[in-house]
C-alpha atoms as a PDB file:
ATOM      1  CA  UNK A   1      93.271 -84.344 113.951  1.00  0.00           C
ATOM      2  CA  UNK A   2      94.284 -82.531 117.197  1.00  0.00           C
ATOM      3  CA  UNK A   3      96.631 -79.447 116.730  1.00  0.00           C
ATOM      4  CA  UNK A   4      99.776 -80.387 119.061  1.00  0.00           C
ATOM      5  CA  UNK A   5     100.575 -79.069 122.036  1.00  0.00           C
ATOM      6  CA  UNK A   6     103.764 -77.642 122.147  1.00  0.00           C
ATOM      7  CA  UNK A   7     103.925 -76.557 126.043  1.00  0.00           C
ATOM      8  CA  UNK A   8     103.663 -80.283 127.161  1.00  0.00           C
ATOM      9  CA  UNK A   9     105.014 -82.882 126.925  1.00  0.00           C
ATOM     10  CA  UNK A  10     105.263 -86.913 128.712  1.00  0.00           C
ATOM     11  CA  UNK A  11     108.600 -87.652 129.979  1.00  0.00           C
ATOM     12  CA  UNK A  12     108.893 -90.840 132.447  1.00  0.00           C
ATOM     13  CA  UNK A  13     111.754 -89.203 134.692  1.00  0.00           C
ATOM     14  CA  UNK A  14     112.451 -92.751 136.423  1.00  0.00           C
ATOM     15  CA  UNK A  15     112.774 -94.104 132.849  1.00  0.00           C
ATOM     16  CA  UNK A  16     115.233 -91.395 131.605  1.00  0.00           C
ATOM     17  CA  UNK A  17     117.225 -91.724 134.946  1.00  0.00           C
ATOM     18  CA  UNK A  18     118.125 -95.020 134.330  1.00  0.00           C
ATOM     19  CA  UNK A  19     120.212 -93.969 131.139  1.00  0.00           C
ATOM     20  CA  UNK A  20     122.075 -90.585 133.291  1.00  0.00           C
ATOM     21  CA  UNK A  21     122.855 -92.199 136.755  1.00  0.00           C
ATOM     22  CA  UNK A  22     126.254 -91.990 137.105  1.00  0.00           C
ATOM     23  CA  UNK A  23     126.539 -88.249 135.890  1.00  0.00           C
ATOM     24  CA  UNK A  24     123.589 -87.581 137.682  1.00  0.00           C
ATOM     25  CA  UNK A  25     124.971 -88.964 140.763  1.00  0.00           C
ATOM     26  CA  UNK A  26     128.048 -86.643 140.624  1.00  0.00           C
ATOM     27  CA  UNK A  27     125.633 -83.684 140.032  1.00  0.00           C
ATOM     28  CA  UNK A  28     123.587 -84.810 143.281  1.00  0.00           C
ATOM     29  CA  UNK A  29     126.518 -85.258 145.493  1.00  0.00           C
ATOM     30  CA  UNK A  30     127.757 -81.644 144.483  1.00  0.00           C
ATOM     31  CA  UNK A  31     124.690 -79.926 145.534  1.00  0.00           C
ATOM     32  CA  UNK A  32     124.269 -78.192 148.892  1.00  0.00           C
ATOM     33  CA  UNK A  33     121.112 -76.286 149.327  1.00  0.00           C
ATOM     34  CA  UNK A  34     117.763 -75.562 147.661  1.00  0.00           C
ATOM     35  CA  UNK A  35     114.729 -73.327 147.729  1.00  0.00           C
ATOM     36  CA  UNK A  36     112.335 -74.583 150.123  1.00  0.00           C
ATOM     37  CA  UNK A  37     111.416 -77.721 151.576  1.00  0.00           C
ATOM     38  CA  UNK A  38     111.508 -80.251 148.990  1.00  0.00           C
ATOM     39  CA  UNK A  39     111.475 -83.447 150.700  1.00  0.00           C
ATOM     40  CA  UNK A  40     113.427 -86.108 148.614  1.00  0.00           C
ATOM     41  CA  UNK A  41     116.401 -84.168 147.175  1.00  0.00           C
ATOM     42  CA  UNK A  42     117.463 -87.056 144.813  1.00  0.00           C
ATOM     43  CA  UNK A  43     114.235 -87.395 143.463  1.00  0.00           C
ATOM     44  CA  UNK A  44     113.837 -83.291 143.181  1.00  0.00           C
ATOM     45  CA  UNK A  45     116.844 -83.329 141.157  1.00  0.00           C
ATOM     46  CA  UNK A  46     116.097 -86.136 139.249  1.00  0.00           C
ATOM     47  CA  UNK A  47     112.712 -84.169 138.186  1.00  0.00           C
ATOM     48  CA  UNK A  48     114.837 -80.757 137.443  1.00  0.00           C
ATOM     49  CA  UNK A  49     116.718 -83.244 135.081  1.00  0.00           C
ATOM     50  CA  UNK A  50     114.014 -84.268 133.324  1.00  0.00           C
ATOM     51  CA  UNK A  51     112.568 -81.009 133.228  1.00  0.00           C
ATOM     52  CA  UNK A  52     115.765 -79.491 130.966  1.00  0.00           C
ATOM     53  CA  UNK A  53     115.506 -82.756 129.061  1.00  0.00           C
ATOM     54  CA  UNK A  54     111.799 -81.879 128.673  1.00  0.00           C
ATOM     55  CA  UNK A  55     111.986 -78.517 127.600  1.00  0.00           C
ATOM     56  CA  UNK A  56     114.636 -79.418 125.065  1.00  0.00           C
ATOM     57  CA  UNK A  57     111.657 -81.416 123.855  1.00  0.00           C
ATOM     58  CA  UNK A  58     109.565 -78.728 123.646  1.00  0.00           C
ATOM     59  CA  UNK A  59     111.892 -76.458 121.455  1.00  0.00           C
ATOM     60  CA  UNK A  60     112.739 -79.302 118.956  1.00  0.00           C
ATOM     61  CA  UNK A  61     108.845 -79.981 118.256  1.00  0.00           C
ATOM     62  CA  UNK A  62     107.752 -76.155 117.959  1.00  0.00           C
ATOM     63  CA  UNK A  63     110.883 -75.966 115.447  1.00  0.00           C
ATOM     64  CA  UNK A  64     109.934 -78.652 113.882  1.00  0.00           C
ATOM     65  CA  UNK A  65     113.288 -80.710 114.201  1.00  0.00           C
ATOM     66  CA  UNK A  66     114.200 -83.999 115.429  1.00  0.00           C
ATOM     67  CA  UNK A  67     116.640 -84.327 118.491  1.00  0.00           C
ATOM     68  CA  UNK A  68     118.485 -80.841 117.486  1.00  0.00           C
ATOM     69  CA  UNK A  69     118.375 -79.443 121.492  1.00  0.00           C
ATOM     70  CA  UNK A  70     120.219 -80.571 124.158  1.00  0.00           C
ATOM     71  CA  UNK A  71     119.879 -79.410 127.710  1.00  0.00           C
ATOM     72  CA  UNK A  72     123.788 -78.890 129.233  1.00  0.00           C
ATOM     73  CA  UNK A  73     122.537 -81.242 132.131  1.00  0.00           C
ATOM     74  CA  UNK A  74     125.141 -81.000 134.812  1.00  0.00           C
ATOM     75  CA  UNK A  75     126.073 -77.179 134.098  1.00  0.00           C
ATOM     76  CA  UNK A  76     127.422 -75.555 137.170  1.00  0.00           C
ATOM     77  CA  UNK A  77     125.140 -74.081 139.268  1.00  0.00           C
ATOM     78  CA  UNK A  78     123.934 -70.545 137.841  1.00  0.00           C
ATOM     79  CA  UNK A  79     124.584 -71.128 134.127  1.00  0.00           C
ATOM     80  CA  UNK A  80     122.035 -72.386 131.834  1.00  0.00           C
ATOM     81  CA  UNK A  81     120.306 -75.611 130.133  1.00  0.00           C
ATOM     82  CA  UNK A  82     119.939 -74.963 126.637  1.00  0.00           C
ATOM     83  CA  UNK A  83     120.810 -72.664 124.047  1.00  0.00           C
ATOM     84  CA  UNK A  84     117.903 -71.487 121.638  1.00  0.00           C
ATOM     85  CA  UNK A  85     118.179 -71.740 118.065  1.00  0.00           C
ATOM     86  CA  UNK A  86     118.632 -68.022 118.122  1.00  0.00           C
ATOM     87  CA  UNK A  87     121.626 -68.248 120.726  1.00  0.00           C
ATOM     88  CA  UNK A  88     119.553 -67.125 123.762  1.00  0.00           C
ATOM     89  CA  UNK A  89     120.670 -69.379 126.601  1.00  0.00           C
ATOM     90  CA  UNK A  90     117.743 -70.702 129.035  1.00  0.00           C
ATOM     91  CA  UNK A  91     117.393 -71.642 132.691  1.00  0.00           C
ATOM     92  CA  UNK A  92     115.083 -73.902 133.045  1.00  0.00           C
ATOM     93  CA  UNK A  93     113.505 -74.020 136.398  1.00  0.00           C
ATOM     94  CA  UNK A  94     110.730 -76.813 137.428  1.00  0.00           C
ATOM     95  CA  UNK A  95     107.691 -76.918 140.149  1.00  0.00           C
ATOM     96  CA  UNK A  96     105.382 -79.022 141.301  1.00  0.00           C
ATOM     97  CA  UNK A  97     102.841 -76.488 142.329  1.00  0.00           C
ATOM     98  CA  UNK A  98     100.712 -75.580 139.343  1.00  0.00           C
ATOM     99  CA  UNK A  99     100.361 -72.122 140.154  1.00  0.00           C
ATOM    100  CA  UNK A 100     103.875 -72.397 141.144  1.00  0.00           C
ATOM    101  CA  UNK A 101     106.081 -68.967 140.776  1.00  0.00           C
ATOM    102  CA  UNK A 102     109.183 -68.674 138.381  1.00  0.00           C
ATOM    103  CA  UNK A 103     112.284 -68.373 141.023  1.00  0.00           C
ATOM    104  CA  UNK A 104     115.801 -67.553 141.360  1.00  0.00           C
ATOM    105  CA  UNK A 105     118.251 -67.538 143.898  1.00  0.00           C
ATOM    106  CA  UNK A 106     120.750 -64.692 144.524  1.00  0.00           C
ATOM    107  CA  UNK A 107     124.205 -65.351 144.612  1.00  0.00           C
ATOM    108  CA  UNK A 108     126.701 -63.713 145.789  1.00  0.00           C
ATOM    109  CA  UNK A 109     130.709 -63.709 145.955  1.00  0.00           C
ATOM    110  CA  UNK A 110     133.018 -63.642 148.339  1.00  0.00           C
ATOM    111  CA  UNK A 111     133.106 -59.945 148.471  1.00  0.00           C
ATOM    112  CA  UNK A 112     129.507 -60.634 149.179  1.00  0.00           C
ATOM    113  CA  UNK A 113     129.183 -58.925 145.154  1.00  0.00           C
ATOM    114  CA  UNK A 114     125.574 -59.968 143.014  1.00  0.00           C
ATOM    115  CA  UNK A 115     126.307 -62.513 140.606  1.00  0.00           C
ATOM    116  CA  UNK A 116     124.593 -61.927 137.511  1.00  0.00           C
ATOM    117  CA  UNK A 117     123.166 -65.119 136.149  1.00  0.00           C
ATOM    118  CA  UNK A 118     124.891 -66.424 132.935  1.00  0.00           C
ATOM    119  CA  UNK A 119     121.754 -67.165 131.133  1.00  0.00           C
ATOM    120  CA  UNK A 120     119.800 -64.534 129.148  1.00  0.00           C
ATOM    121  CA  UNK A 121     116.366 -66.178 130.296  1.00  0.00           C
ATOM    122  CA  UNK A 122     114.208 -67.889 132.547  1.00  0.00           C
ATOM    123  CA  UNK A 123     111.761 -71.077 131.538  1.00  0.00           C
ATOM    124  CA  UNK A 124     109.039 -72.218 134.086  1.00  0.00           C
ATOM    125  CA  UNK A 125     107.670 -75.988 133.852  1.00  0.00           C
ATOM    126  CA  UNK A 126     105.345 -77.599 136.467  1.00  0.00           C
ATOM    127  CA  UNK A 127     105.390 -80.984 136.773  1.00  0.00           C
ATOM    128  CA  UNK A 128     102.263 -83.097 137.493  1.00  0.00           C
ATOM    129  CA  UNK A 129     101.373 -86.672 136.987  1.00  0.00           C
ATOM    130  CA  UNK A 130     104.469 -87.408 134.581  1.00  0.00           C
ATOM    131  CA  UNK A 131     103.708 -84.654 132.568  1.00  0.00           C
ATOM    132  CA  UNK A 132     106.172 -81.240 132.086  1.00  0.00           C
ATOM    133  CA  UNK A 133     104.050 -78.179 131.227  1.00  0.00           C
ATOM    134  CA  UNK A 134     105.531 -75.258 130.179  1.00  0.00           C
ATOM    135  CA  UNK A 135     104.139 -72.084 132.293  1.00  0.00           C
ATOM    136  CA  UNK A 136     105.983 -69.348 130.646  1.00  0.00           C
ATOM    137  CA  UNK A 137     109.574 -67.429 130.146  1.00  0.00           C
ATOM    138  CA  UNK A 138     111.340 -63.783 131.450  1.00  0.00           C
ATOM    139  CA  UNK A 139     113.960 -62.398 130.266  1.00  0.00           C
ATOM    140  CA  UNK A 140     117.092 -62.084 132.287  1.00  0.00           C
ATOM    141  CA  UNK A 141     116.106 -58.164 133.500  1.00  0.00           C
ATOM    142  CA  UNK A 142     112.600 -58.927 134.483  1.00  0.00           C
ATOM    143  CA  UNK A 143     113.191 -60.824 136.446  1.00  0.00           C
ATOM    144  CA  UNK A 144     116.421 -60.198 138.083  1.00  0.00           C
ATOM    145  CA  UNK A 145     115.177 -56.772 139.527  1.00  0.00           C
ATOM    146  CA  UNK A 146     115.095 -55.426 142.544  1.00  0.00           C
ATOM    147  CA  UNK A 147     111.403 -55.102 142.788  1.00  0.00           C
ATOM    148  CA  UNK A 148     111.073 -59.321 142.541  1.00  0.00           C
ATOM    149  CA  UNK A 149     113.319 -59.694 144.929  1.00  0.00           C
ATOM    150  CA  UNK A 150     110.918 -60.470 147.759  1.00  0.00           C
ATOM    151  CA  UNK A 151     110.929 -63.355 150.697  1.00  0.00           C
ATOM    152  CA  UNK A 152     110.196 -67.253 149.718  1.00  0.00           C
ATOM    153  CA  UNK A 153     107.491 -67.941 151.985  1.00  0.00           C
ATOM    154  CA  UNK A 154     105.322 -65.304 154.526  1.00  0.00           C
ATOM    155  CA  UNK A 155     107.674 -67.130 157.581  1.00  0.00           C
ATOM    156  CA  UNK A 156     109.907 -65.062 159.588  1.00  0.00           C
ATOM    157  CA  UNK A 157     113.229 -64.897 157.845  1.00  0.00           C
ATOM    158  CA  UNK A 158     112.239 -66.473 154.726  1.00  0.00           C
ATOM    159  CA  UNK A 159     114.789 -66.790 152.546  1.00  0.00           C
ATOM    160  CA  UNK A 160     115.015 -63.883 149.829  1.00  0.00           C
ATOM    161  CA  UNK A 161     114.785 -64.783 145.835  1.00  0.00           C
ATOM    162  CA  UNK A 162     113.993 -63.479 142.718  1.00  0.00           C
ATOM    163  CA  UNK A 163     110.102 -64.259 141.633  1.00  0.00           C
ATOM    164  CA  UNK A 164     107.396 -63.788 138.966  1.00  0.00           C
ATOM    165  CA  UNK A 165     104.009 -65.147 139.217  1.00  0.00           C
ATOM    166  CA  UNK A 166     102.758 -67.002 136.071  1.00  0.00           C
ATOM    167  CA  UNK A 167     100.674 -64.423 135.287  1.00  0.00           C
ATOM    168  CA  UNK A 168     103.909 -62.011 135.103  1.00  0.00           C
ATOM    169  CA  UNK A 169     105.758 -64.631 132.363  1.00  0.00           C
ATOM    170  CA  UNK A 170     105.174 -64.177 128.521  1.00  0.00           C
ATOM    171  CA  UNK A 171     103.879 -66.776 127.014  1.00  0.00           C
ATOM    172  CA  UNK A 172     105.730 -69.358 124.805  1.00  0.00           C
ATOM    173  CA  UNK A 173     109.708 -70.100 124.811  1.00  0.00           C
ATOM    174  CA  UNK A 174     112.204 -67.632 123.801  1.00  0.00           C
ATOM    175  CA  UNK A 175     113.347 -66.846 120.523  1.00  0.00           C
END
């Protein structure tokens, strides 16, 4: 018998749409900008969705438990998904690129003052022929640092984010 593989896992994201549209509809019709191009915007959220829902699935198999996460789906913007069993709270973020990079937007208020993100840390997931694979976690102050705070893309005036490569994320999920 196979050992299981806790970092992935098959969600159908059309399939678990069908039971979350009309929340999910108020979530898309709040939302006003993104990182990068992303084509499709319903169908990027849609994935990002699925991806909480996902790694919700993740957590419950590597504890061993049956249904006990669940992702805080349409959080406001710059909280978190899920709380670990060990009260850590998670953003979960979601790519498509499979060397994608772990990323975070800065925000700022209207004294143009840093918001420090709610959650205490960071989960990557690409997301590849209907499978979620988990890539890797940071805690809040790795990656909210100065020295990650670097430009999107190599364009002129590329929007400026928080990032870790992969190979910068520890393995696992957070305690």
């Amino acid at each position: 018998m196979m050992p299981e593989d806790l970092n992935r896992t098959k969600l159908d994201p059309d399939e678990w749409f069908q039971s979350a549209t009309s929340g999910f509809r108020q979530s898309v019709n709040g939302m006003d900008r993104h990182m990068g191009d992303k084509g499709n915007e319903l169908e990027h959220r849609k994935n990002g969705v699925a991806s909480e829902l996902a790694y919700a699935m993740m957590l419950d198999k590597r504890d061993k438990r049956e249904k006990r996460y669940t992702p805080q789906v349409f959080a406001p913007d710059g909280g978190w998904d899920i709380c670990t069993s060990k009260g850590n709270k998670v953003d979960v973020k979601i790519t498509v690129y499979e060397e994608g990079r772990l990323l975070c937007d800065r925000k700022e208020d209207h004294r143009g003052q840093e918001i420090v993100p709610k959650a205490d840390a960071f989960a990557l997931l690409t997301f590849s022929n209907g499978i979620f694979t988990n890539r890797g976690w940071a805690w809040k102050e790795d990656l909210i640092d100065k020295k990650n705070f670097k430009p999107l893309t190599t364009k002129k005036d590329s929007k400026m984010v928080y990032q870790l490569n992969q190979s910068q994320l520890r393995q696992g999920f957070p305690p």
